[in-house]
N, C-alpha and C. Protein backbone atom coordinates (compact mmCIF):
# COMPACT_ATOMS: atom_id res chain seq x y z
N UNK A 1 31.60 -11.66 47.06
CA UNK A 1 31.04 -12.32 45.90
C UNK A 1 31.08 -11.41 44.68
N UNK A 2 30.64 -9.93 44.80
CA UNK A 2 30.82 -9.42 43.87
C UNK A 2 32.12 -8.88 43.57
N UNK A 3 33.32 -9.20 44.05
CA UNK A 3 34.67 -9.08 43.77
C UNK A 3 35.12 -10.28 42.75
N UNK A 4 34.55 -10.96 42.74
CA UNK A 4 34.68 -12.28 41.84
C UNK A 4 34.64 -12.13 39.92
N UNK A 5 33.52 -11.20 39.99
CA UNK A 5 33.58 -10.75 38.44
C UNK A 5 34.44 -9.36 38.26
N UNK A 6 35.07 -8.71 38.73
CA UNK A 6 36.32 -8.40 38.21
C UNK A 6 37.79 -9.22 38.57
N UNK A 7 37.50 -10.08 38.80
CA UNK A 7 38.89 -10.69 38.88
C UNK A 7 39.31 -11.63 37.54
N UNK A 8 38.54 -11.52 36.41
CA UNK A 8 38.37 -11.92 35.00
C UNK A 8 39.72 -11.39 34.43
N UNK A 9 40.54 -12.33 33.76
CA UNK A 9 41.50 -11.68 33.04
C UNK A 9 40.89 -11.59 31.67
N UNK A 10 41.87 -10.47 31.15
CA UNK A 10 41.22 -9.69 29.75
C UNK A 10 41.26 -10.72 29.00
N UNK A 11 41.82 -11.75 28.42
CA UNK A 11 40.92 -13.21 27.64
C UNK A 11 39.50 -13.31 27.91
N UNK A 12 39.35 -13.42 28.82
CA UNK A 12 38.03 -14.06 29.54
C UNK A 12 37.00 -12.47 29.25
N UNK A 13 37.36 -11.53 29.39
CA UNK A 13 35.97 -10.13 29.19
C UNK A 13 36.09 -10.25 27.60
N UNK A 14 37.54 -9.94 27.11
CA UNK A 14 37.48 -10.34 25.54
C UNK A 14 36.22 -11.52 24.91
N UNK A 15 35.79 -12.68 25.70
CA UNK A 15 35.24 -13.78 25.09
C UNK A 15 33.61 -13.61 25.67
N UNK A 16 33.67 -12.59 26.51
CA UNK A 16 32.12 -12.33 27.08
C UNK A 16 31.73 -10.83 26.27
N UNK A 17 32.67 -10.03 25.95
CA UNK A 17 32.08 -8.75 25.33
C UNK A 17 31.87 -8.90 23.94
N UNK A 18 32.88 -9.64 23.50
CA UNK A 18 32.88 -9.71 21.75
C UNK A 18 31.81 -10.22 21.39
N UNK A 19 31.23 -11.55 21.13
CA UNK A 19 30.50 -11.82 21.05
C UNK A 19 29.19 -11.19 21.21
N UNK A 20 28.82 -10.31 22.14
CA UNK A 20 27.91 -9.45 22.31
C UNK A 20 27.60 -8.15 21.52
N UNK A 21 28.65 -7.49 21.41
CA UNK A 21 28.64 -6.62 20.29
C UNK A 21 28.79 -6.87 18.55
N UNK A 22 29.44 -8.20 18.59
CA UNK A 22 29.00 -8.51 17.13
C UNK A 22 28.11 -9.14 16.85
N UNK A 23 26.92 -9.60 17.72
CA UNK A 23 25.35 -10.12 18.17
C UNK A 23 24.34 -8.80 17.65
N UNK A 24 25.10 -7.54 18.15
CA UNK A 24 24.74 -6.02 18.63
C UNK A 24 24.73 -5.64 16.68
N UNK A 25 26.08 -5.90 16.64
CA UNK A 25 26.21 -5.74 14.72
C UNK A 25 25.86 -5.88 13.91
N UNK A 26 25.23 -7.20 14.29
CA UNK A 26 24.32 -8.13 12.93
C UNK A 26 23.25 -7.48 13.38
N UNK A 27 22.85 -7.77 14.57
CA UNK A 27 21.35 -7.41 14.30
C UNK A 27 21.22 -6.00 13.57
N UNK A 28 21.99 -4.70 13.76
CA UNK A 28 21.63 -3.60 13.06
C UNK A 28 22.04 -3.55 11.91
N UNK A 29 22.89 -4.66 11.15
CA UNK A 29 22.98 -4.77 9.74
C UNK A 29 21.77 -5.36 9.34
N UNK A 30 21.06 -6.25 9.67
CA UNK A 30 20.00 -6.94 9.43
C UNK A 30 18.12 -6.23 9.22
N UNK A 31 18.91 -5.05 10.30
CA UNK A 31 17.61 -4.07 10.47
C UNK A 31 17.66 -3.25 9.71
N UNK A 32 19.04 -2.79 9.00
CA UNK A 32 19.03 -2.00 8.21
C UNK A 32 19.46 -1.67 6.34
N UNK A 33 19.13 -3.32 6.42
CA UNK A 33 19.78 -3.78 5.01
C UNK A 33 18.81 -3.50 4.06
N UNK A 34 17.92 -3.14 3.94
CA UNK A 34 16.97 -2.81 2.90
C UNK A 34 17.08 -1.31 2.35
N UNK A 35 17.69 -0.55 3.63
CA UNK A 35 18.21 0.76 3.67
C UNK A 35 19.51 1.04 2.61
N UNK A 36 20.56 -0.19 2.81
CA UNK A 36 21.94 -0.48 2.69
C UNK A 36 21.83 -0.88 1.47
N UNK A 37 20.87 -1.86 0.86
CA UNK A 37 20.74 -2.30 -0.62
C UNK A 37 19.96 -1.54 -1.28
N UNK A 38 18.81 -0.74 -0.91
CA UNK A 38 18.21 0.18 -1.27
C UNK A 38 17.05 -1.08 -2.01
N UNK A 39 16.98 -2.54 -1.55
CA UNK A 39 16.07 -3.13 -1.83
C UNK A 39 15.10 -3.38 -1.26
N UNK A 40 13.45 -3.60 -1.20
CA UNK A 40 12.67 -3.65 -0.92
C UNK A 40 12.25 -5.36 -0.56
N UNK A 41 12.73 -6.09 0.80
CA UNK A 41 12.29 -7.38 0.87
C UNK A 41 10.66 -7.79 1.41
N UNK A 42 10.12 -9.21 0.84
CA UNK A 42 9.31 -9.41 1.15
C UNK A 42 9.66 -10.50 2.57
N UNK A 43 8.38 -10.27 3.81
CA UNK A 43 8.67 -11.16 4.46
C UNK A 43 7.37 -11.39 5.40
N UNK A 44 7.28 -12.65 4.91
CA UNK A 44 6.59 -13.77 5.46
C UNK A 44 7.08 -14.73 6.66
N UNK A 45 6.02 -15.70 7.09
CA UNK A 45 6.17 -16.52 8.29
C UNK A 45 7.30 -17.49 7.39
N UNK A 46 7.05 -17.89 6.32
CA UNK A 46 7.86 -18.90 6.22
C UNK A 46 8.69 -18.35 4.64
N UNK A 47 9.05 -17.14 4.69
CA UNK A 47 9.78 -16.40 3.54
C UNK A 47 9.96 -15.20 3.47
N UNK A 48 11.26 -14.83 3.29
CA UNK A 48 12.25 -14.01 3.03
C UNK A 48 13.16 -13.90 2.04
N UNK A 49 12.52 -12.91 1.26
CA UNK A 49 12.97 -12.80 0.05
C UNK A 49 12.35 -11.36 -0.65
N UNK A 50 13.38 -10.94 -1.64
CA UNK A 50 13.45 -9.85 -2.57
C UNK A 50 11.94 -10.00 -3.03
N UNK A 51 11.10 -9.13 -3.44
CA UNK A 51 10.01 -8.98 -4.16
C UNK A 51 9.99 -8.01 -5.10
N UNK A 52 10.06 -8.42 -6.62
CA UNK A 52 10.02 -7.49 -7.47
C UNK A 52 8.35 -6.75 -7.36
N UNK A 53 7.54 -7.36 -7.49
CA UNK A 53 5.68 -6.99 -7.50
C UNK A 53 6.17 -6.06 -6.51
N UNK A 54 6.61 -6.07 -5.40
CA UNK A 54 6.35 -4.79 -4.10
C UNK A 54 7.11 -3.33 -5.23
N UNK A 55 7.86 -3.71 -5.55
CA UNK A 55 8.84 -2.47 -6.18
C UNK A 55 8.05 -2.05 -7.22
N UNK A 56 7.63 -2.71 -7.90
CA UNK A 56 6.95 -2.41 -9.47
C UNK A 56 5.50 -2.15 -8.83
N UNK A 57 4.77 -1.94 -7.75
CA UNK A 57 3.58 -1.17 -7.03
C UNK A 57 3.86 -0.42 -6.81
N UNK A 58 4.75 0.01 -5.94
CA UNK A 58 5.41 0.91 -5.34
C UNK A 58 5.88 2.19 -6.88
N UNK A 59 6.58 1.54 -7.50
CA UNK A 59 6.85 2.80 -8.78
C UNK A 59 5.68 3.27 -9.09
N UNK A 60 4.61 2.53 -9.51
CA UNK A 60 3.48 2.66 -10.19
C UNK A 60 2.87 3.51 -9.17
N UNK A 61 2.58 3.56 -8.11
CA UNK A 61 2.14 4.50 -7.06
C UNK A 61 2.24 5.49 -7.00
N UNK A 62 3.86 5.86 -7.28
CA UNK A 62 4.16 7.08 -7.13
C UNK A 62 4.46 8.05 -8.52
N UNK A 63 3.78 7.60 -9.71
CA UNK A 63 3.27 7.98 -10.90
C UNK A 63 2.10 8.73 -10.28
């Protein structure tokens, strides 16, 4: 039985790995996009979005 999953031709691991690692991709672009834009998002249950007020506290803070 377990001889069965290597008997996959490379189409078939191609269509089970890819997908997984570009699953793998987004999510760490996603985790790290605030890093990447150097923008500060706001996020809520029902919103996601840029917040200027967080940035313009944030400057003022560090006055």
């Amino acid at each position: 039985m377990g001889d069965v999953m290597y008997e996959l031709s490379t189409a078939a691991w191609v269509e089970i790995i890819a997908p997984i690692i570009i699953g793998l991709l987004i999510m760490l672009l996603y985790g790290y996009w605030d890093k990447i834009t150097h923008k500060r998002y706001y996020i809520d249950d029902d919103i996601l979005a840029y917040d200027e007020e967080i940035v313009k506290e944030e400057k003022e803070g560090e006055k």
